[in-house]
C-alpha atoms as a PDB file:
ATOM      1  CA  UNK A   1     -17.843  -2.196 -18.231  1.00  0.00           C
ATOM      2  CA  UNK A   2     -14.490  -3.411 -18.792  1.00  0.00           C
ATOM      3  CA  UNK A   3     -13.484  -6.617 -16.907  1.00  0.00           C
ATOM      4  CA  UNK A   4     -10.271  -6.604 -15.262  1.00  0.00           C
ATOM      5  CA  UNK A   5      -8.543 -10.411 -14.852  1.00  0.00           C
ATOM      6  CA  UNK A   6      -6.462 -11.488 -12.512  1.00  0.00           C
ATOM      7  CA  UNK A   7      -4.412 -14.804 -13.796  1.00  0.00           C
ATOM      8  CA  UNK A   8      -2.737 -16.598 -11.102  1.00  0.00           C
ATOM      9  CA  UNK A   9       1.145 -15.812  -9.557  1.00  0.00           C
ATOM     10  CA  UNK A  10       0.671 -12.211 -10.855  1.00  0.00           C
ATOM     11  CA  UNK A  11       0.267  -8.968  -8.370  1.00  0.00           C
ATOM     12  CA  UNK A  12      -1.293  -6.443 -10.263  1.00  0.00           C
ATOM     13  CA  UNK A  13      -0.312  -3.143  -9.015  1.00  0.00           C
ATOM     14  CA  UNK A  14      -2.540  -0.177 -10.038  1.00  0.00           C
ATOM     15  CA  UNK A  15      -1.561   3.816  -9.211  1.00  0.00           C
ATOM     16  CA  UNK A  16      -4.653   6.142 -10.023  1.00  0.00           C
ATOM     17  CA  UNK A  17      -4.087   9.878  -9.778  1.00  0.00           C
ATOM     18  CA  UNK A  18      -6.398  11.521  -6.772  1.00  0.00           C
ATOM     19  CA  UNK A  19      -6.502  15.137  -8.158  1.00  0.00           C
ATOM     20  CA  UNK A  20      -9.856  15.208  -9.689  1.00  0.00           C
ATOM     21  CA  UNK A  21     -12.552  18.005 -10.297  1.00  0.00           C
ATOM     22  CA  UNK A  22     -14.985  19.347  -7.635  1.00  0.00           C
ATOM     23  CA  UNK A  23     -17.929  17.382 -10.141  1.00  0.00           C
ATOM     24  CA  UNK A  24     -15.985  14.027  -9.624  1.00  0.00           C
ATOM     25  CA  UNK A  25     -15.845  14.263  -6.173  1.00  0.00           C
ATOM     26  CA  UNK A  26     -19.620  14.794  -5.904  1.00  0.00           C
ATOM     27  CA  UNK A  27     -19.824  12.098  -8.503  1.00  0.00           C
ATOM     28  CA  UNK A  28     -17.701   9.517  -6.706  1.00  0.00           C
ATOM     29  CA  UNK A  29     -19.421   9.861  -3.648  1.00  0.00           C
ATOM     30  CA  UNK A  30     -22.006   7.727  -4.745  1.00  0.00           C
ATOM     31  CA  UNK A  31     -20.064   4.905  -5.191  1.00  0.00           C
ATOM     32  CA  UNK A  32     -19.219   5.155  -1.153  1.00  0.00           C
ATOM     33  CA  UNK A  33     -21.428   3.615   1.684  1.00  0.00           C
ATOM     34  CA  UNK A  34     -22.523   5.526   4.638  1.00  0.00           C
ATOM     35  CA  UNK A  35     -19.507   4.067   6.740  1.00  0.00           C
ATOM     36  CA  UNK A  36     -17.404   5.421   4.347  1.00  0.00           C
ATOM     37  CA  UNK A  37     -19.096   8.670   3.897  1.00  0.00           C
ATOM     38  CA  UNK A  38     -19.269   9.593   7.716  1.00  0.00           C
ATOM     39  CA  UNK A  39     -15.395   8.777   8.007  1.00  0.00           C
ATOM     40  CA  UNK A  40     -14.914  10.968   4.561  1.00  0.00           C
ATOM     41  CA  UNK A  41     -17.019  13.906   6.480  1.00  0.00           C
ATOM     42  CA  UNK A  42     -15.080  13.957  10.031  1.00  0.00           C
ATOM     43  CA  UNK A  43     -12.149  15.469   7.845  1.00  0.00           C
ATOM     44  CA  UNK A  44     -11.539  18.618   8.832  1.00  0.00           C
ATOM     45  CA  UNK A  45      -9.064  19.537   5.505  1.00  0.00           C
ATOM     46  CA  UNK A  46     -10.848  19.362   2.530  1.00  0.00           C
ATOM     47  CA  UNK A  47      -8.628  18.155   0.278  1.00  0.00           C
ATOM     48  CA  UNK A  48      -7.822  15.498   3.102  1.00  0.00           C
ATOM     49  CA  UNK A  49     -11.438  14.608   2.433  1.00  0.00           C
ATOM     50  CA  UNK A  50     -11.517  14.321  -1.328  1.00  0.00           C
ATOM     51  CA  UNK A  51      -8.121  12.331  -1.567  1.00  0.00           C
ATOM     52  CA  UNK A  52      -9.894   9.671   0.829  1.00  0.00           C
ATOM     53  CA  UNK A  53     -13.091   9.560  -1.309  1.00  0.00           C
ATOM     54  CA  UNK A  54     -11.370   9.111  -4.154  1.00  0.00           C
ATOM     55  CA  UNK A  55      -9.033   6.690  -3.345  1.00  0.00           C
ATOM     56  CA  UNK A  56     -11.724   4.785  -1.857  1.00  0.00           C
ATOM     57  CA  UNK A  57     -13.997   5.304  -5.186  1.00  0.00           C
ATOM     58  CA  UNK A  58     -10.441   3.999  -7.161  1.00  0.00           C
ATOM     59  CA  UNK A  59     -10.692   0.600  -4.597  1.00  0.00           C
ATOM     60  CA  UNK A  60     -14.253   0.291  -5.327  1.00  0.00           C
ATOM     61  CA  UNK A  61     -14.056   0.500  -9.496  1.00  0.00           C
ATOM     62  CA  UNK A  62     -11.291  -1.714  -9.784  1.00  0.00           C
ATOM     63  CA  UNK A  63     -12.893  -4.453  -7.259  1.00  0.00           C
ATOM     64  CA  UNK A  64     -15.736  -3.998  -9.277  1.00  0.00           C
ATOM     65  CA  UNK A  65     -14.548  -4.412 -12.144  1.00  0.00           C
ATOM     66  CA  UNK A  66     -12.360  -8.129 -10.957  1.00  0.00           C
ATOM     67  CA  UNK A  67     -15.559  -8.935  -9.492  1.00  0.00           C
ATOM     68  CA  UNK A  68     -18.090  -8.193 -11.860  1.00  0.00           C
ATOM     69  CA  UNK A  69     -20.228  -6.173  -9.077  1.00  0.00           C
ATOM     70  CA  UNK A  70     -20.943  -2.524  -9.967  1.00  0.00           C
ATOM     71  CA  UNK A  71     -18.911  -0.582  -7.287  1.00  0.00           C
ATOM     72  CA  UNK A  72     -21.366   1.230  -5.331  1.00  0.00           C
ATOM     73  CA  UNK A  73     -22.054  -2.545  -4.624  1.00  0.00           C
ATOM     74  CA  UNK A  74     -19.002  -4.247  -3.646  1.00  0.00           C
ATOM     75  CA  UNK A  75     -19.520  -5.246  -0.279  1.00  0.00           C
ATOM     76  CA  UNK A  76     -16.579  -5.378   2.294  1.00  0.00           C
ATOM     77  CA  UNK A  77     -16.115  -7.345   5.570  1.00  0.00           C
ATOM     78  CA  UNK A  78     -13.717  -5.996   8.036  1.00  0.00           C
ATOM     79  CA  UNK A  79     -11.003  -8.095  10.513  1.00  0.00           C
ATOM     80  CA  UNK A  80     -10.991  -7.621  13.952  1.00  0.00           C
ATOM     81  CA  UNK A  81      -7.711  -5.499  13.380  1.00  0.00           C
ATOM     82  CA  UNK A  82      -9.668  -3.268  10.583  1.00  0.00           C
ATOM     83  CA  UNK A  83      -8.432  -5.472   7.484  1.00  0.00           C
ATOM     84  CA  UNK A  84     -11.025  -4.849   4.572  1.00  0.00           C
ATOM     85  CA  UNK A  85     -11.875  -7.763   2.254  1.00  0.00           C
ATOM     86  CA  UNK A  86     -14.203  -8.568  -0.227  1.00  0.00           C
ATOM     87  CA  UNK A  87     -15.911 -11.805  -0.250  1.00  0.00           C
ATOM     88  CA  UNK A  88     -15.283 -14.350  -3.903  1.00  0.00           C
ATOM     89  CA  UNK A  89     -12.642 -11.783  -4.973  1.00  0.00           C
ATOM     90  CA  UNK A  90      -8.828 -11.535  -4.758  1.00  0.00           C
ATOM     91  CA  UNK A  91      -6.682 -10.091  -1.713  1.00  0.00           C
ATOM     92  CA  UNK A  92      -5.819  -6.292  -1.704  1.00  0.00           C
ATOM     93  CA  UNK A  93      -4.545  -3.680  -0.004  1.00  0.00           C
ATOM     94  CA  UNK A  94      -3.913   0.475  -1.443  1.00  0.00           C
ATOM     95  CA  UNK A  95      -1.532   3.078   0.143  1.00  0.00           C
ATOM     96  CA  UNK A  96      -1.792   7.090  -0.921  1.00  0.00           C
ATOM     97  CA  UNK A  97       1.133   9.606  -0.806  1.00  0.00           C
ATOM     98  CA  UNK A  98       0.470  12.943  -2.421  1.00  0.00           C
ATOM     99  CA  UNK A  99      -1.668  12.516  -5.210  1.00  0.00           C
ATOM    100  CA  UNK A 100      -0.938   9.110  -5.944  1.00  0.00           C
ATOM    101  CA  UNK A 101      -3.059   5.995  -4.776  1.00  0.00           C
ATOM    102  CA  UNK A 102      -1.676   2.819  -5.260  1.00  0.00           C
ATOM    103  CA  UNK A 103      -3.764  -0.574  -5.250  1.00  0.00           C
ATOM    104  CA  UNK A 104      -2.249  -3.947  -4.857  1.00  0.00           C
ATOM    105  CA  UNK A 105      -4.134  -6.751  -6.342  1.00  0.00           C
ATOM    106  CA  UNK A 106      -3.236 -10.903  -5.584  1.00  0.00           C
ATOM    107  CA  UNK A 107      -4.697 -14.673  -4.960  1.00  0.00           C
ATOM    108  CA  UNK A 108      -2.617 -14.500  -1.612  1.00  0.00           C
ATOM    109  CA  UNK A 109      -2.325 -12.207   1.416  1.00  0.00           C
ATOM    110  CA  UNK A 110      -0.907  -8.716   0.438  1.00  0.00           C
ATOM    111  CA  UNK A 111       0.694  -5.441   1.689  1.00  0.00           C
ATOM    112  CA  UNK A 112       1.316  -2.257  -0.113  1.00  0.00           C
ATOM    113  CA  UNK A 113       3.151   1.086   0.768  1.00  0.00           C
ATOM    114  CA  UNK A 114       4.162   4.265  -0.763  1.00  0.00           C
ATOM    115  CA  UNK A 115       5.972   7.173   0.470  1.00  0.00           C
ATOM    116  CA  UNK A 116       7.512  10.175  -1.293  1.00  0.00           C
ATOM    117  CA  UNK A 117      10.794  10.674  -1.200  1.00  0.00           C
ATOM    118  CA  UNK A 118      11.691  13.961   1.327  1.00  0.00           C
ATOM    119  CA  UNK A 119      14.033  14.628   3.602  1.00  0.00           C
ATOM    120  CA  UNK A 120      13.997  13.597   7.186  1.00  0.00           C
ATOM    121  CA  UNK A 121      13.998  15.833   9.960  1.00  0.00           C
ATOM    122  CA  UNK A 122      15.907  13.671  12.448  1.00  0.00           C
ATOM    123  CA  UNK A 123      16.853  10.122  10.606  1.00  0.00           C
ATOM    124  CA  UNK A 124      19.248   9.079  13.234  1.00  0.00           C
ATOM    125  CA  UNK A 125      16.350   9.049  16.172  1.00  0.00           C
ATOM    126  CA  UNK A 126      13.803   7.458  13.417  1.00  0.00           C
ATOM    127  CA  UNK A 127      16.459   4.679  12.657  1.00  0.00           C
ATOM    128  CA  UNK A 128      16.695   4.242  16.408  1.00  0.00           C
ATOM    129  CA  UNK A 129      12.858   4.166  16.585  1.00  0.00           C
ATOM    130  CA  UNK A 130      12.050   1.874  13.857  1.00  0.00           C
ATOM    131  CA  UNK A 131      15.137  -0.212  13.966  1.00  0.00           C
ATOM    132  CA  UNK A 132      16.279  -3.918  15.085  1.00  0.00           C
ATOM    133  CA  UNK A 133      19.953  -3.653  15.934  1.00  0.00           C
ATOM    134  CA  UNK A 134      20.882  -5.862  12.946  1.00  0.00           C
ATOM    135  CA  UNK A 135      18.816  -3.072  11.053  1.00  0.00           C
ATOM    136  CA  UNK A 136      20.999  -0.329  12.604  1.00  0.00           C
ATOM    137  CA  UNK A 137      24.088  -1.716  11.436  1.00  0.00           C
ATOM    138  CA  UNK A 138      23.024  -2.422   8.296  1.00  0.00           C
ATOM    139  CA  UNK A 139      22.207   1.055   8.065  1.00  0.00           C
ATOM    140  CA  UNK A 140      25.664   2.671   9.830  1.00  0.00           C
ATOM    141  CA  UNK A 141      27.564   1.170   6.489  1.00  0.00           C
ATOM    142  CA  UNK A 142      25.222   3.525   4.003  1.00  0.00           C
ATOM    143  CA  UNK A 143      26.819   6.523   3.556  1.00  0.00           C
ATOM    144  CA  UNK A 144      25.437   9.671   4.676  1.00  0.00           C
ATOM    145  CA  UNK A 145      23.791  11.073   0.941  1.00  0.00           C
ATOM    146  CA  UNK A 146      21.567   7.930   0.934  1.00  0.00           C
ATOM    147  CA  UNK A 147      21.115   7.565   4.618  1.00  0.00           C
ATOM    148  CA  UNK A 148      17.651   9.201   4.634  1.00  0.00           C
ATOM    149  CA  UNK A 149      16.025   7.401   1.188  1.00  0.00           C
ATOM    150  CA  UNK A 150      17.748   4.169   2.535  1.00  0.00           C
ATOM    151  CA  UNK A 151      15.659   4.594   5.288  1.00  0.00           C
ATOM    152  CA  UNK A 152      11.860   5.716   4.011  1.00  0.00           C
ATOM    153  CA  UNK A 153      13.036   2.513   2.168  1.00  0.00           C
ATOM    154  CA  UNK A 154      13.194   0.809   5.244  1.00  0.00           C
ATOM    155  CA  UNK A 155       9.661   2.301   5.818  1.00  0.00           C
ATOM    156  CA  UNK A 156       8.354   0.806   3.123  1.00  0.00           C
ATOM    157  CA  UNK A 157       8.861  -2.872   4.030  1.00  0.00           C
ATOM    158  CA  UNK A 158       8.230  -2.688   7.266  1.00  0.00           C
ATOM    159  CA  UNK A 159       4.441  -1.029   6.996  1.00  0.00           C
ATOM    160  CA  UNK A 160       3.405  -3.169   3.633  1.00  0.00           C
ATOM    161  CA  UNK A 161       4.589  -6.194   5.887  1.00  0.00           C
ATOM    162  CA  UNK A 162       2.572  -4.889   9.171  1.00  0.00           C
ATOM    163  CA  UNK A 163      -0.542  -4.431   6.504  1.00  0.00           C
ATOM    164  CA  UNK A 164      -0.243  -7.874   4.915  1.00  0.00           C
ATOM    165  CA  UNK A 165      -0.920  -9.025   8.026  1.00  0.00           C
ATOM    166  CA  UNK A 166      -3.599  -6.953   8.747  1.00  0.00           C
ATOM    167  CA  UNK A 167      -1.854  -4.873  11.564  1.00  0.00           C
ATOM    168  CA  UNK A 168      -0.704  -2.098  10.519  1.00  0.00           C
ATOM    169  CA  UNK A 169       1.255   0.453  12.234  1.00  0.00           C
ATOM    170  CA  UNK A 170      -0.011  -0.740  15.566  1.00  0.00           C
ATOM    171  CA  UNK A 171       1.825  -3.973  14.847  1.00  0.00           C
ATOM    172  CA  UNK A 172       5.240  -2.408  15.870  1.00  0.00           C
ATOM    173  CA  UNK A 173       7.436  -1.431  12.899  1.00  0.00           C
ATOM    174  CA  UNK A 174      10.304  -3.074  14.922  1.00  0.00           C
ATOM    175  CA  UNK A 175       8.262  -6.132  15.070  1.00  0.00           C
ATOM    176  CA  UNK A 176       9.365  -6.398  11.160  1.00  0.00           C
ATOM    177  CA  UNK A 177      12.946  -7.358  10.154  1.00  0.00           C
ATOM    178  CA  UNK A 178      14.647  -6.798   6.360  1.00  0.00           C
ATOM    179  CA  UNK A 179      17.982  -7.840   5.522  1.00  0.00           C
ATOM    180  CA  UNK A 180      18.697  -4.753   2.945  1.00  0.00           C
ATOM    181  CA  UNK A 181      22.477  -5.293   2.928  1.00  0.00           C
ATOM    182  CA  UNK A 182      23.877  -3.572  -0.647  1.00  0.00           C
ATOM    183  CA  UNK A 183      24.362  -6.021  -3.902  1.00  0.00           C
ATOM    184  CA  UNK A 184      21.210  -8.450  -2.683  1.00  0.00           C
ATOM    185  CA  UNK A 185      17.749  -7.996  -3.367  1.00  0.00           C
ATOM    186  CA  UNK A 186      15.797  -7.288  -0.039  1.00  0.00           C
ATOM    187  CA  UNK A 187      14.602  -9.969   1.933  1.00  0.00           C
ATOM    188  CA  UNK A 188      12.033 -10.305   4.799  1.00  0.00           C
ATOM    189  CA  UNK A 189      13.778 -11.742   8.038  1.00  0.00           C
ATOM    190  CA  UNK A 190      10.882 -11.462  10.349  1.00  0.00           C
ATOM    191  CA  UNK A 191       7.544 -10.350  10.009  1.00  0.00           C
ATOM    192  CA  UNK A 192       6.431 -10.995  13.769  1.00  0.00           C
ATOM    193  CA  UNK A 193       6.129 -14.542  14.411  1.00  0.00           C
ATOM    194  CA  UNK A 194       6.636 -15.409  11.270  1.00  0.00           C
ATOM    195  CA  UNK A 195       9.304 -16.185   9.480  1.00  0.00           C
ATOM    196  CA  UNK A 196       9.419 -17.807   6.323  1.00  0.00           C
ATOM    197  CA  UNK A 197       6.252 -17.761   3.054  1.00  0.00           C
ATOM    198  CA  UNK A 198       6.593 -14.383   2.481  1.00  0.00           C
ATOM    199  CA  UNK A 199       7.881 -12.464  -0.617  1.00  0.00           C
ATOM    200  CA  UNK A 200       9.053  -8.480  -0.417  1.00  0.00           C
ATOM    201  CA  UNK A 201       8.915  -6.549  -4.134  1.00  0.00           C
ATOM    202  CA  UNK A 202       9.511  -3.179  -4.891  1.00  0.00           C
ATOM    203  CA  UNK A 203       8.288  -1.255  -7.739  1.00  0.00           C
ATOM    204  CA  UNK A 204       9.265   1.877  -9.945  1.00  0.00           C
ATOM    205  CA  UNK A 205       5.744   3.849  -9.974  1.00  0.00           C
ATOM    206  CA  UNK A 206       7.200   7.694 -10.059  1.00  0.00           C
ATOM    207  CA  UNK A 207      10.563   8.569  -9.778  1.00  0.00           C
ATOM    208  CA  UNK A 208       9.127  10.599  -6.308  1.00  0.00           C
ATOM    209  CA  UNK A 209       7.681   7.654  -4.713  1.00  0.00           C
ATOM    210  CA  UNK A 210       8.995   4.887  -2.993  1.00  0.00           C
ATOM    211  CA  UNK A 211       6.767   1.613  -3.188  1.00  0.00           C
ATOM    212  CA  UNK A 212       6.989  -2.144  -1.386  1.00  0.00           C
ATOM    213  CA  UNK A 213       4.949  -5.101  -2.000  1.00  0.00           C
ATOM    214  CA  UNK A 214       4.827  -7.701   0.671  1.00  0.00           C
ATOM    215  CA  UNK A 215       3.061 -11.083  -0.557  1.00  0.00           C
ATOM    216  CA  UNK A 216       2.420 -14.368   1.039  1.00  0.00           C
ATOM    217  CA  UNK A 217       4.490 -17.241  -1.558  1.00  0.00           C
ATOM    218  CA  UNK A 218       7.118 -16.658  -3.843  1.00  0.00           C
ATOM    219  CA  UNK A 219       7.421 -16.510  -7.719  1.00  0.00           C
ATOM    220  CA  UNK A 220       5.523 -13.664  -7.898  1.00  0.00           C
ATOM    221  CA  UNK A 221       5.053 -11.689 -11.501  1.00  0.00           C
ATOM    222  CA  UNK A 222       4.548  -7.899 -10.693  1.00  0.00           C
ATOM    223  CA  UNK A 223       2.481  -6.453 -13.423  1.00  0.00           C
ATOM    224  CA  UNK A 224       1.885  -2.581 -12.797  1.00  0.00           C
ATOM    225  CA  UNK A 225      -0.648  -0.338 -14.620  1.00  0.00           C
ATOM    226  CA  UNK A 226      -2.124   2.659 -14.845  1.00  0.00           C
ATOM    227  CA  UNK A 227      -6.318   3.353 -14.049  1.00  0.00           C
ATOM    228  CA  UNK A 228      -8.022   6.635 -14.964  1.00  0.00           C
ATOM    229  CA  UNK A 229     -10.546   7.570 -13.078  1.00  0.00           C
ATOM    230  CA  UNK A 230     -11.854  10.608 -14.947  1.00  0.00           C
ATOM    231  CA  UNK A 231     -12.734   8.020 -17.933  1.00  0.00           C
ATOM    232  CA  UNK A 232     -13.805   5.443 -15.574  1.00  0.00           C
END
């Protein structure tokens, strides 16, 4: 088994595909626990089903492979919010959109999330919904064609910030604040009570996917790859 390392100050950032054969998806639900199974089962779409076991089978080989634990093995503890970690190995945290999984690996804290680019049924009431007012202005200066990816954008930092806290959603996206304005690099004003130690990344993983890193420190090195499960 190949060992995957994980040098300090670099975020490795790994996007697996999740369309697989019928036989994998048998095959990879080995590698699940019966936690994981039961929540797989209560799916009522099937392919809802087989994207989760998947992506949770892609988690479990690349843990195993930074931890040198065969992945049916790797053992996770949960936060009181629902935060998975794995004891002696590095942060993480994975997002899915489509067919895509992507898995953020660090030595700090760490948020990930991806979203495909689509249109928006009603951006104007999702700005107002998701928004600070410092937000909305920012946003009333982008002009109308890039309104809507401007926004999923938006999206983006605010859940991978919510989720490097271990919150999530329930954390209240306008709980998180980014100063997006055009010509400067994106920068976290507020993720709840804190303020300052945090670093926000983006990264080019398809050209139909939007994807945000938030990271506790600075100086980060984002090194992104590509994991096969099929060959795994």
């Amino acid at each position: 088994m190949t060992t995957f390392n994980l040098p300090p100050g670099e975020i490795h950032l790994w996007s697996a595909s999740l369309d697989v054969s019928d036989e994998k998806v048998v095959e990879l639900r080995r590698l699940l626990n019966p936690r994981e199974l039961e929540r797989a089962d209560r799916f009522r779409v099937p392919n809802a089903a087989r994207r989760f076991i998947t992506a949770r089978a892609v988690l479990r080989t690349l843990l195993g492979r930074m931890t040198d634990t065969d992945p049916a093995e790797v053992e996770f503890s949960y936060s009181e919010q629902g935060k998975p970690s794995v004891t002696g190995g590095p942060c993480f945290n994975s997002s899915d959109s489509g067919d895509t999984v992507i898995v953020a690996v660090a030595h700090a804290e760490i948020g990930v999330d991806v979203e495909g680019l689509r249109p928006l049924p009603n951006p104007d009431r999702l700005a107002r919904r998701i928004c600070t007012d410092r937000e909305l202005e920012q946003l009333a200066a982008i002009p109308d064609l890039e309104f809507g990816a401007c926004l999923l954008r938006l999206w983006t930092f605010k859940e991978a910030a919510l989720k490097a806290v271990g919150l999530g959603l329930p954390g209240g996206l306008r709980n998180v604040e980014v100063d997006f304005r055009p010509g400067k690099p994106p920068q976290l004003r507020r993720l709840r009570e804190h303020v300052n130690g945090w670093s926000l990344l983006t990264a080019d993983v398809d050209p139909s996917l939007l994807c945000s890193i938030v990271v506790r420190g600075a100086d980060w090195r984002l090194v992104s790859r590509a994991f096969d499960l099929q060959s795994a």
